[in-house]
PDB file of N, CA and C in Angstrom:
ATOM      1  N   UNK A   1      70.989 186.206  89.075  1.00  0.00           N
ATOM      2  CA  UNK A   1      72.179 186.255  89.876  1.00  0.00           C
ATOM      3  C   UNK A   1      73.363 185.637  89.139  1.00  0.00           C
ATOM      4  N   UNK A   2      73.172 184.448  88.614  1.00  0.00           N
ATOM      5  CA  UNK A   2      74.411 183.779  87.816  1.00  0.00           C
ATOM      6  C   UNK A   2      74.934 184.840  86.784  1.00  0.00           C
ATOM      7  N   UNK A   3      74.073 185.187  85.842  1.00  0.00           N
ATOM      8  CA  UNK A   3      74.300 186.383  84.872  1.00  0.00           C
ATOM      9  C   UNK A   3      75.082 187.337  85.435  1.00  0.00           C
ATOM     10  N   UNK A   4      74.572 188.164  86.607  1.00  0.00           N
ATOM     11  CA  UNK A   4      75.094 189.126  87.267  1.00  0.00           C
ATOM     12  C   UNK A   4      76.415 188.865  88.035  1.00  0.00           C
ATOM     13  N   UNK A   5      76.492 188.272  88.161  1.00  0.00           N
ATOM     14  CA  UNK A   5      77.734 187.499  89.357  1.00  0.00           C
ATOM     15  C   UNK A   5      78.991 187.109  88.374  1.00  0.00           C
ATOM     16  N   UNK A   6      78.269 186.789  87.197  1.00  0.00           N
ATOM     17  CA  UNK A   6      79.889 186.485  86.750  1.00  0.00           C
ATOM     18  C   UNK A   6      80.028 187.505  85.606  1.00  0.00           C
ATOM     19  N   UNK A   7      79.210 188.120  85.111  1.00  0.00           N
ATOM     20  CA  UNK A   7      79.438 189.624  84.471  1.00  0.00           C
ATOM     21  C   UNK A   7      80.599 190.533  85.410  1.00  0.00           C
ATOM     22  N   UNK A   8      80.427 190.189  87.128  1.00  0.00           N
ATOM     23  CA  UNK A   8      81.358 191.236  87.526  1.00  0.00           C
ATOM     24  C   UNK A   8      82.603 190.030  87.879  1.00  0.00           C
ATOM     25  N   UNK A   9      82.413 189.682  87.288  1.00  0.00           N
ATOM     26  CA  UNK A   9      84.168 188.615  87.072  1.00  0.00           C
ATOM     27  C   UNK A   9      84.198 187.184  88.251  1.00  0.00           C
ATOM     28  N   UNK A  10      83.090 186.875  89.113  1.00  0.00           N
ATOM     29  CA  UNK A  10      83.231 186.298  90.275  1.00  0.00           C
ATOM     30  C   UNK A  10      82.845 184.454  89.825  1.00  0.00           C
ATOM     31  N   UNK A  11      82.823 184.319  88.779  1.00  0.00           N
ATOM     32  CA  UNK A  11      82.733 182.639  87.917  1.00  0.00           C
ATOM     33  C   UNK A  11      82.188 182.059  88.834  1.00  0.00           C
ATOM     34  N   UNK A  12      80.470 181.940  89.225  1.00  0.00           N
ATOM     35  CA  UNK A  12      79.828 181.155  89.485  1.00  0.00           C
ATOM     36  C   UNK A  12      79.639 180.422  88.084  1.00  0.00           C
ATOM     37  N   UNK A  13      79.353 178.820  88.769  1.00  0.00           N
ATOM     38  CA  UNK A  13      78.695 177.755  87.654  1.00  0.00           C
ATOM     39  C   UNK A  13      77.472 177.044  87.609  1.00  0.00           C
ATOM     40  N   UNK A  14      76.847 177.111  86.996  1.00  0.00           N
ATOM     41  CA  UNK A  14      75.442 176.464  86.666  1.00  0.00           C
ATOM     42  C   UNK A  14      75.519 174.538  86.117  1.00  0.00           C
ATOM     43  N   UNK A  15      75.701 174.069  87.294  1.00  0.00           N
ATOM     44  CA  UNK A  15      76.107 172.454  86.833  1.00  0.00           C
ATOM     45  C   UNK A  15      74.578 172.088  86.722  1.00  0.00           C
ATOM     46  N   UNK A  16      73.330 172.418  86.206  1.00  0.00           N
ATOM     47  CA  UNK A  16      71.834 172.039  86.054  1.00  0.00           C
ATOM     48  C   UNK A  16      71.611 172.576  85.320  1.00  0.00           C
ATOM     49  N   UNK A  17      71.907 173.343  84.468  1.00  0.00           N
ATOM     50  CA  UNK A  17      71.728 174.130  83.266  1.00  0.00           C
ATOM     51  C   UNK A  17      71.173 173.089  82.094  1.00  0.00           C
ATOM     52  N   UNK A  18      71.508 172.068  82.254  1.00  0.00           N
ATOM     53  CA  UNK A  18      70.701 170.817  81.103  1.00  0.00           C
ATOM     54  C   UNK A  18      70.428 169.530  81.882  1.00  0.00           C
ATOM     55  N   UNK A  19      69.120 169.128  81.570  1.00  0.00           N
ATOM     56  CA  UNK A  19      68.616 168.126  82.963  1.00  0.00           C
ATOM     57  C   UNK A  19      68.613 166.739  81.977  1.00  0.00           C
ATOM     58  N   UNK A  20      69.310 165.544  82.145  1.00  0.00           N
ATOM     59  CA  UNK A  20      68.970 164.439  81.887  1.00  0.00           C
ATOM     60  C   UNK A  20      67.705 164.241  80.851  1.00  0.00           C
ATOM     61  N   UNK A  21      67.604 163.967  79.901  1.00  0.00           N
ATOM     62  CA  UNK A  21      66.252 163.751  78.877  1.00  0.00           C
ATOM     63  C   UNK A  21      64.982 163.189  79.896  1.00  0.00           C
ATOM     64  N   UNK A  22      65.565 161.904  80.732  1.00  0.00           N
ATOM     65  CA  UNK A  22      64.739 160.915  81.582  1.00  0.00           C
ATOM     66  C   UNK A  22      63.995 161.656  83.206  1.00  0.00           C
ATOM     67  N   UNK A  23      64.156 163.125  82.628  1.00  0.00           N
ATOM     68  CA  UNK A  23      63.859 163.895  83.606  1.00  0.00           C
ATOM     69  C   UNK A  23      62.901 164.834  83.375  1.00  0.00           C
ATOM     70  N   UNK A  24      62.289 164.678  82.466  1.00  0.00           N
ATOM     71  CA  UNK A  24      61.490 165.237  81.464  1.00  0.00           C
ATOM     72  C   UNK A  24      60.532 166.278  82.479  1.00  0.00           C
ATOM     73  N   UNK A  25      60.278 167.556  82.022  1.00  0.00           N
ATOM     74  CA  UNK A  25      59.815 169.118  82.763  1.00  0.00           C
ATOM     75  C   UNK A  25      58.283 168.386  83.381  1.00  0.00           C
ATOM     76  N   UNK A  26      57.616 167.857  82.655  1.00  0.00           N
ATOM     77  CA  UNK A  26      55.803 167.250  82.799  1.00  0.00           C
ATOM     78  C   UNK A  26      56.150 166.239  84.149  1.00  0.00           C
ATOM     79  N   UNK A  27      56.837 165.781  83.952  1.00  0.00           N
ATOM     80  CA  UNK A  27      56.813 164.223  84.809  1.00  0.00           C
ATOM     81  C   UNK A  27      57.945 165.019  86.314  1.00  0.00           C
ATOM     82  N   UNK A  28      59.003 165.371  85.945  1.00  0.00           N
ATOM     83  CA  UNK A  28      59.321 166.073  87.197  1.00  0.00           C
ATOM     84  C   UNK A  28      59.614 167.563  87.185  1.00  0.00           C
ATOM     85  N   UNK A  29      58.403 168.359  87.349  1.00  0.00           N
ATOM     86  CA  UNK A  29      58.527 169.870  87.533  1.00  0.00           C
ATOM     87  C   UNK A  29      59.370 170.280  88.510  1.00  0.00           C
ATOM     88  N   UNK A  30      59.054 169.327  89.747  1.00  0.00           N
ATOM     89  CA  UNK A  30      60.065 169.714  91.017  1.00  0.00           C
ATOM     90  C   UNK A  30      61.647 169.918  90.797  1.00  0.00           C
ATOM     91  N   UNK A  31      62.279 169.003  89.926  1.00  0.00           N
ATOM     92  CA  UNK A  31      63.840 168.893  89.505  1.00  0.00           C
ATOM     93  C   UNK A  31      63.902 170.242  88.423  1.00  0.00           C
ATOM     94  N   UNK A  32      63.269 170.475  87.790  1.00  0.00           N
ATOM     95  CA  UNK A  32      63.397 171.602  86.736  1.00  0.00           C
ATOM     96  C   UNK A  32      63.115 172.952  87.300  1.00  0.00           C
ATOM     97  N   UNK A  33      62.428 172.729  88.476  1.00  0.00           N
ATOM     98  CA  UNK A  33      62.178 174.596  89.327  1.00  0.00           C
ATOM     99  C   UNK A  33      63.598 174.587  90.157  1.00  0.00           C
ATOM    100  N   UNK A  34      63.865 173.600  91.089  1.00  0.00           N
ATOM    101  CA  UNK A  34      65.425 173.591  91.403  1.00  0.00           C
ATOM    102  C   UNK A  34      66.859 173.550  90.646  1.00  0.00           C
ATOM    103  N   UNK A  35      66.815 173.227  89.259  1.00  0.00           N
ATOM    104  CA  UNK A  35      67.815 173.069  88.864  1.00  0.00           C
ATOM    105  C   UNK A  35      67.515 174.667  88.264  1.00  0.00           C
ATOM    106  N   UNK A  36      66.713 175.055  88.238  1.00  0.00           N
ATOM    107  CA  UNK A  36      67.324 176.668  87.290  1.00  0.00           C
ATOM    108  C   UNK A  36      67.309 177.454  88.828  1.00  0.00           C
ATOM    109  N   UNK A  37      67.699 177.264  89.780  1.00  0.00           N
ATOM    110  CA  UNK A  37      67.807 177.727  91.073  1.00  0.00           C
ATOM    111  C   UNK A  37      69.416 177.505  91.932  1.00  0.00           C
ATOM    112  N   UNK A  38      69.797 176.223  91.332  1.00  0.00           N
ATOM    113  CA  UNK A  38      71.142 176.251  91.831  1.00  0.00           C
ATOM    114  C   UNK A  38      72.445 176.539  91.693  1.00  0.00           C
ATOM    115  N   UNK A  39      72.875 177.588  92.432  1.00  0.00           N
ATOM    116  CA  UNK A  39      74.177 178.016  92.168  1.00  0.00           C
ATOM    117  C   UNK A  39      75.427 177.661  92.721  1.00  0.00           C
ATOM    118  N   UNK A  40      76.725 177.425  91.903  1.00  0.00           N
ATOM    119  CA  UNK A  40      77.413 176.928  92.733  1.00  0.00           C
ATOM    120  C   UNK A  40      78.924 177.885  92.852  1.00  0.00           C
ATOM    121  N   UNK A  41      79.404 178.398  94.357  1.00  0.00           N
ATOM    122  CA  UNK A  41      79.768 179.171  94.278  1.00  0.00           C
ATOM    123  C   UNK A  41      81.090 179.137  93.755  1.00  0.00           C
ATOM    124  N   UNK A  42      82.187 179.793  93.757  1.00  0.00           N
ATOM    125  CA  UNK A  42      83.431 179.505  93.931  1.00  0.00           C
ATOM    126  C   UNK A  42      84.344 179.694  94.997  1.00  0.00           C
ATOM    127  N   UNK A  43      84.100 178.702  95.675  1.00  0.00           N
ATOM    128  CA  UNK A  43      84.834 178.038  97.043  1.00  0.00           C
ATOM    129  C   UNK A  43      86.096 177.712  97.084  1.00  0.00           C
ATOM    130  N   UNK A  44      86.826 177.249  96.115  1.00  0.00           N
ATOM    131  CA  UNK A  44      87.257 176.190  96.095  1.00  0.00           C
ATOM    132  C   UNK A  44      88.986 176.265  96.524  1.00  0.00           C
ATOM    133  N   UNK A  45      89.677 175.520  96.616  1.00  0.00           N
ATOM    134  CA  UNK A  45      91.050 176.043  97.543  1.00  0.00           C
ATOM    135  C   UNK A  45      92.136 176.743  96.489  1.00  0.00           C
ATOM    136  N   UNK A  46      91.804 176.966  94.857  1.00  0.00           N
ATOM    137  CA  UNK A  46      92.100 177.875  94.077  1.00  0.00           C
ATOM    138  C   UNK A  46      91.966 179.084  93.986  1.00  0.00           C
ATOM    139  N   UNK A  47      90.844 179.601  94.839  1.00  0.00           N
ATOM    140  CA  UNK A  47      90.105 181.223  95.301  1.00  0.00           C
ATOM    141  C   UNK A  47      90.769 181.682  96.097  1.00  0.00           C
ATOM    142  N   UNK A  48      91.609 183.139  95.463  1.00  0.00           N
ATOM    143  CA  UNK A  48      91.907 183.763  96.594  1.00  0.00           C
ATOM    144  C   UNK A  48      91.201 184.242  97.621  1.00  0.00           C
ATOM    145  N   UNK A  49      91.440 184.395  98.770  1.00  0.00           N
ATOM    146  CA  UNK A  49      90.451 184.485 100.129  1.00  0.00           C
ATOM    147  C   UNK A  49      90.259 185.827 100.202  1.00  0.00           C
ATOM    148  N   UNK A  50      90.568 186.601  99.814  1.00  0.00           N
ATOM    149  CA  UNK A  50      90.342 187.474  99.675  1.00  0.00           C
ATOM    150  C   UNK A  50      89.090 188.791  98.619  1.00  0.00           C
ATOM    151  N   UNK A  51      88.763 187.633  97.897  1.00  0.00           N
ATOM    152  CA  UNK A  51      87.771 187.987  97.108  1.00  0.00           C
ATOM    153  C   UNK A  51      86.374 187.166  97.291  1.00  0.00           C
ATOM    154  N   UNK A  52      86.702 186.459  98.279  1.00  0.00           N
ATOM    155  CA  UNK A  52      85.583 185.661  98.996  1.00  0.00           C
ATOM    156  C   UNK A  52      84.533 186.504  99.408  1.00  0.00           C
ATOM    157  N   UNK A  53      84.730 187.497 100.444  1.00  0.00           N
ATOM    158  CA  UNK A  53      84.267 189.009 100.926  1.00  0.00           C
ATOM    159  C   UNK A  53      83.486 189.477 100.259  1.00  0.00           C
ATOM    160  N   UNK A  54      83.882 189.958  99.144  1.00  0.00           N
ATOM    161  CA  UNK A  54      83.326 190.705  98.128  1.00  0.00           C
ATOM    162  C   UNK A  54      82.309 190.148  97.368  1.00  0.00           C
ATOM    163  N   UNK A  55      82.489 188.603  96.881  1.00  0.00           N
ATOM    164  CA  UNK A  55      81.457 188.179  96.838  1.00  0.00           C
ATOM    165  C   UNK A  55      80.124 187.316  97.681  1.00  0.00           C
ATOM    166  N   UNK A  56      80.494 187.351  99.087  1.00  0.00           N
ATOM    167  CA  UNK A  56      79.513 187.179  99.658  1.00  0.00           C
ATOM    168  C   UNK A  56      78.531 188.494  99.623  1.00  0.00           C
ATOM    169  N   UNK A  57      79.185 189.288  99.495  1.00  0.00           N
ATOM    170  CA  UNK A  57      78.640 191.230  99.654  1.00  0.00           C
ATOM    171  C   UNK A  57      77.635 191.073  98.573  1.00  0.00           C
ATOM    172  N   UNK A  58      78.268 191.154  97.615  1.00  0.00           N
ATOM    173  CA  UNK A  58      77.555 191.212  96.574  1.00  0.00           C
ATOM    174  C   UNK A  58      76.305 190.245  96.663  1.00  0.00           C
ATOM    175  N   UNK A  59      76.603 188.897  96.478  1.00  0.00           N
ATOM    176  CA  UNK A  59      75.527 188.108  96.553  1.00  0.00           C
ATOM    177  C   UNK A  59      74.687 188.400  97.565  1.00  0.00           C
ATOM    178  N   UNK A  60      75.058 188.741  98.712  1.00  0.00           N
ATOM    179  CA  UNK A  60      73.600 189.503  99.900  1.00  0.00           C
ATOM    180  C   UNK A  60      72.543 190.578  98.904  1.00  0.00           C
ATOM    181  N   UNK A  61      73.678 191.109  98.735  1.00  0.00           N
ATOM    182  CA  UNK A  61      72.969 192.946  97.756  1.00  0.00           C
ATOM    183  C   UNK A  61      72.118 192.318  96.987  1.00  0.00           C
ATOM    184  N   UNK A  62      72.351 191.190  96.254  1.00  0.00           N
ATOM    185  CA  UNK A  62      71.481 190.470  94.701  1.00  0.00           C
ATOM    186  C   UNK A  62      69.893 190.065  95.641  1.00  0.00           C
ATOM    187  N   UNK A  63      70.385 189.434  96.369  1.00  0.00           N
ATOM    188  CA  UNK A  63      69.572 188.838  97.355  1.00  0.00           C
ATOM    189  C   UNK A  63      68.295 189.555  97.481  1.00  0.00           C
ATOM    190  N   UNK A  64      68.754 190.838  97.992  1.00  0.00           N
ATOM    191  CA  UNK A  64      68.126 191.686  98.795  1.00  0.00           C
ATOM    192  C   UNK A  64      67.124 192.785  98.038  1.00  0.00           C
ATOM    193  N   UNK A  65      67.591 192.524  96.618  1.00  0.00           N
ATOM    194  CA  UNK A  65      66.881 193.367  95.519  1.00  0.00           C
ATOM    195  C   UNK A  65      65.665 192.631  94.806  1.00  0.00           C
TER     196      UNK A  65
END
């Protein structure tokens, strides 16, 4: 979805994309299956509201496939 989502111009960000060293994959699997899971959208009061729509649409469609 991240790939896809901002290929069509809509700049989601991946703030878990690199986990703390002291977080190591063996010792916490749980933080490393969620962090390649969280997306963060673009909300923010810089977004026109109008393209909000479109990407909720989309992200359902991703969803749903």
């Amino acid at each position: 979805m991240y790939r896809q989502l901002n290929a069509e111009g809509f700049g989601v960000v991946s703030l878990y994309h690199t986990m703390v060293p002291d977080l190591n994959q063996l010792e916490y699997p749980d933080a490393h299956w969620l962090a390649k899971r969280v997306l963060n959208l673009p909300v923010h009061q810089d977004i026109n509201p109008d393209l909000l729509a479109p990407m909720v649409d989309r992200l359902s469609d991703l969803l749903k496939s």
